[in-house]
C-alpha atoms as a PDB file:
ATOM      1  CA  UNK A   1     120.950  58.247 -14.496  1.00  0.00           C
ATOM      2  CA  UNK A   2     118.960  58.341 -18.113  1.00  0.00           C
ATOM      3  CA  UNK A   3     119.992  60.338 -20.729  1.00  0.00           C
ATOM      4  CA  UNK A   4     117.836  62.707 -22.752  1.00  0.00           C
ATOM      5  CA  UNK A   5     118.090  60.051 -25.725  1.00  0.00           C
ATOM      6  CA  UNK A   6     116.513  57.335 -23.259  1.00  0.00           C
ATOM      7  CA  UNK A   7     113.520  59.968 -22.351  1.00  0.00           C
ATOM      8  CA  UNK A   8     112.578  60.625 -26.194  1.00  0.00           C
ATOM      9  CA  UNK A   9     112.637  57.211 -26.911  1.00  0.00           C
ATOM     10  CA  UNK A  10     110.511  56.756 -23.948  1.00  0.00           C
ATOM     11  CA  UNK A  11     108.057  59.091 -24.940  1.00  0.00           C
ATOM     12  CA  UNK A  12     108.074  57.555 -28.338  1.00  0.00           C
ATOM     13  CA  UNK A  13     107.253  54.236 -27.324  1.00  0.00           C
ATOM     14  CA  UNK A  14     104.281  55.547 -24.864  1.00  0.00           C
ATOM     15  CA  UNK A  15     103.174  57.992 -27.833  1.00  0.00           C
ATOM     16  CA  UNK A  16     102.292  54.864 -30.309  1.00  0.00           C
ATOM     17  CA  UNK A  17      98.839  53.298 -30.005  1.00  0.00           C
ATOM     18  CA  UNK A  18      98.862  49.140 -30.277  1.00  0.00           C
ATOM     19  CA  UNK A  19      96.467  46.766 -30.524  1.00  0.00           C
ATOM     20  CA  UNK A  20      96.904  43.484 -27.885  1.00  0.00           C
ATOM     21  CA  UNK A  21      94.686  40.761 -29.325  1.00  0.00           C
ATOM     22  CA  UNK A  22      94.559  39.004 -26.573  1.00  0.00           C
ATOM     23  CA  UNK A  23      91.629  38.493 -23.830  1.00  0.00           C
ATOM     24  CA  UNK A  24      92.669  38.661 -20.317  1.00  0.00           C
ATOM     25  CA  UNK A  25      90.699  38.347 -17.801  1.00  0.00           C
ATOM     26  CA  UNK A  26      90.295  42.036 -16.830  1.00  0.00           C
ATOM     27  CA  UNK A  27      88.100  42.356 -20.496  1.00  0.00           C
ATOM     28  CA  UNK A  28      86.009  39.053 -19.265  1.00  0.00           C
ATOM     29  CA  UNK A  29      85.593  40.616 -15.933  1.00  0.00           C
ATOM     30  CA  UNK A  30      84.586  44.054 -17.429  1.00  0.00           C
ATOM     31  CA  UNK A  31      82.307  42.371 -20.213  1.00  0.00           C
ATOM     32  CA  UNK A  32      79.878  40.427 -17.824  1.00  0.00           C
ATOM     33  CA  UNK A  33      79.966  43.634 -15.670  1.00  0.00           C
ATOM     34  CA  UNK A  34      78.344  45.341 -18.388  1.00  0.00           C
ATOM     35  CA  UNK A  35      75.912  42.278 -19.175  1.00  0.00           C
ATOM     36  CA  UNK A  36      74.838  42.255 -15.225  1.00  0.00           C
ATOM     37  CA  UNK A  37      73.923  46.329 -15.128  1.00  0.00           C
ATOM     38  CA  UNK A  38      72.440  45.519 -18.436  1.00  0.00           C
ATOM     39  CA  UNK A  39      70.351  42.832 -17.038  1.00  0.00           C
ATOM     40  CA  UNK A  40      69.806  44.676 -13.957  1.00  0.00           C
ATOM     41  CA  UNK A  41      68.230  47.470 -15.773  1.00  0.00           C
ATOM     42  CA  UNK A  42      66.033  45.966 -17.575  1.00  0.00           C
ATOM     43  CA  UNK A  43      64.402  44.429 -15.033  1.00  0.00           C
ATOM     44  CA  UNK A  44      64.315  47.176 -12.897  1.00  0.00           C
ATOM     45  CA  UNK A  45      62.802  49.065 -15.598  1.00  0.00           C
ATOM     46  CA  UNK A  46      60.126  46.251 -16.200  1.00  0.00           C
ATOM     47  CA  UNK A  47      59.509  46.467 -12.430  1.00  0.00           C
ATOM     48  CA  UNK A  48      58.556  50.230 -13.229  1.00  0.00           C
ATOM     49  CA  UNK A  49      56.711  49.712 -15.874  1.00  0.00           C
ATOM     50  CA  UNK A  50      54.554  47.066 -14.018  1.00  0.00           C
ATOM     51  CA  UNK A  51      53.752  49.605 -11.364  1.00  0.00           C
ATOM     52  CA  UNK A  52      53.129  52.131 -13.337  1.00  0.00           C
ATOM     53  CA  UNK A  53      50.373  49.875 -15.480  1.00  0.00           C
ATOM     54  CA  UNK A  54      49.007  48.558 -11.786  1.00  0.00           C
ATOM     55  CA  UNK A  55      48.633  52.376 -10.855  1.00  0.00           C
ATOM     56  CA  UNK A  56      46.767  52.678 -14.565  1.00  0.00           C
ATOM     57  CA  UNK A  57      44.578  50.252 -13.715  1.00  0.00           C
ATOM     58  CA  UNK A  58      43.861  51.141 -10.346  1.00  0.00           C
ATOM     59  CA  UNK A  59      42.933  54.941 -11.257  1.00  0.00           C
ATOM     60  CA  UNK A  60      40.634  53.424 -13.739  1.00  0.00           C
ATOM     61  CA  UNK A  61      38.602  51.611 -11.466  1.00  0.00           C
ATOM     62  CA  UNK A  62      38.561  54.274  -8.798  1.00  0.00           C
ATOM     63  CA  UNK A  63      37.355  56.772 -11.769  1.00  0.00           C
ATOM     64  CA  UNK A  64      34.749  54.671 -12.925  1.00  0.00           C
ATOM     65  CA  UNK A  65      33.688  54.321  -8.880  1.00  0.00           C
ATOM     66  CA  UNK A  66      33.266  58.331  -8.747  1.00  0.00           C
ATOM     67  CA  UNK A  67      31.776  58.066 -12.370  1.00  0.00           C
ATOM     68  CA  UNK A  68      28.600  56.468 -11.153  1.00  0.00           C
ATOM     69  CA  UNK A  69      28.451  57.835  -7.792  1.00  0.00           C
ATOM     70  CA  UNK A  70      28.188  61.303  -9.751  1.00  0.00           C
ATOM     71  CA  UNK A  71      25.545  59.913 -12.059  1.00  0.00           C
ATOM     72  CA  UNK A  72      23.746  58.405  -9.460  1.00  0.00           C
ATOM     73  CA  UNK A  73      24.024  61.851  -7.370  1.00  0.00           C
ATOM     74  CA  UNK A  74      23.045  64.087 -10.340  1.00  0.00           C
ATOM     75  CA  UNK A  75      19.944  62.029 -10.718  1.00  0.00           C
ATOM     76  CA  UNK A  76      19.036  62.689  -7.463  1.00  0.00           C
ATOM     77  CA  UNK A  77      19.218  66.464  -7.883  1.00  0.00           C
ATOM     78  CA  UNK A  78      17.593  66.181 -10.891  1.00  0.00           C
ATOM     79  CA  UNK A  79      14.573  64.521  -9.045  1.00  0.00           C
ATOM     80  CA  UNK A  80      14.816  66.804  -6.541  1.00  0.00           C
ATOM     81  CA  UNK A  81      14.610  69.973  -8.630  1.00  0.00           C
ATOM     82  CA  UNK A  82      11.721  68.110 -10.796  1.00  0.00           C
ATOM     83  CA  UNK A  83       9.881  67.841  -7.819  1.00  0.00           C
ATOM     84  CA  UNK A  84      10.638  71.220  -6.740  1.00  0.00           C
ATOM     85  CA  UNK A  85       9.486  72.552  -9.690  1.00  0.00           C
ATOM     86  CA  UNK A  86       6.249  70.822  -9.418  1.00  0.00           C
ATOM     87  CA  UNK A  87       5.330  72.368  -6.129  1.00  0.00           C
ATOM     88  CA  UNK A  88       6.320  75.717  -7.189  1.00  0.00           C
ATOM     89  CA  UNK A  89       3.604  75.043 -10.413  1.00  0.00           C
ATOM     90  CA  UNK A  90       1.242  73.906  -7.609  1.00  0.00           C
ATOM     91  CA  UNK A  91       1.526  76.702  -5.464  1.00  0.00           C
ATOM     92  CA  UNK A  92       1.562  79.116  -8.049  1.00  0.00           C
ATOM     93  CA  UNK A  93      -1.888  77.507  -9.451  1.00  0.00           C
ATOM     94  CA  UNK A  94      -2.880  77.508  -5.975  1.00  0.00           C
ATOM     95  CA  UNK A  95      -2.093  81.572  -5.133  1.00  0.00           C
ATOM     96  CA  UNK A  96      -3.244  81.931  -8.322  1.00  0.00           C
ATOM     97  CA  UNK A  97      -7.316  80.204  -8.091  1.00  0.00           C
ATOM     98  CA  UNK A  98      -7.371  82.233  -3.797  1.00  0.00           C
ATOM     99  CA  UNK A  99      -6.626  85.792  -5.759  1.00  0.00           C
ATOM    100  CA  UNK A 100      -9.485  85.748  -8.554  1.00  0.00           C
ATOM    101  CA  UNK A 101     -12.858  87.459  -7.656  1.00  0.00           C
END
């Protein structure tokens, strides 16, 4: 059975902090595990970024779309109240010339 002397020494040597030079292949292992997720998110942030600039460009074309199909319908009303407003002047010249004595 230990002694108390073989416990503090024990906890002496697991107390001190030291350095292992050496490369095993646990740190190789861990090392291109970090450079795969590194890889792996960048390109799945690139994939992202792609979409999102597809979406971009997609939204712009679609706005322009409903850009000129406004235009194009607020010229129409624009006719139509021009020409509305013409045969309101007519009829009013027209009431006007059947009221005089």
């Amino acid at each position: 059975m230990p002694t108390d002397s073989d416990f503090a020494s024990l906890s002496k040597q697991r107390g001190r902090l030291t350095f292992d030079p050496t490369i095993n292949a646990g740190h190789l292992l861990t090392f291109a595990g970090f450079l795969i997720s590194g890889f792996v998110a960048y390109s799945t942030l690139d994939k992202r970024v792609t979409v999102v600039e597809q979406r971009t460009v997609a939204a712009e074309v679609r706005i322009g779309e409903q850009d000129s199909r406004t235009n194009s319908t607020l010229a129409e009303i624009k006719r139509d109240v021009r020409d509305t407003s013409i045969a309101v002047n007519q009829l009013a010249r027209e009431l006007s010339k059947g009221s005089r004595p």
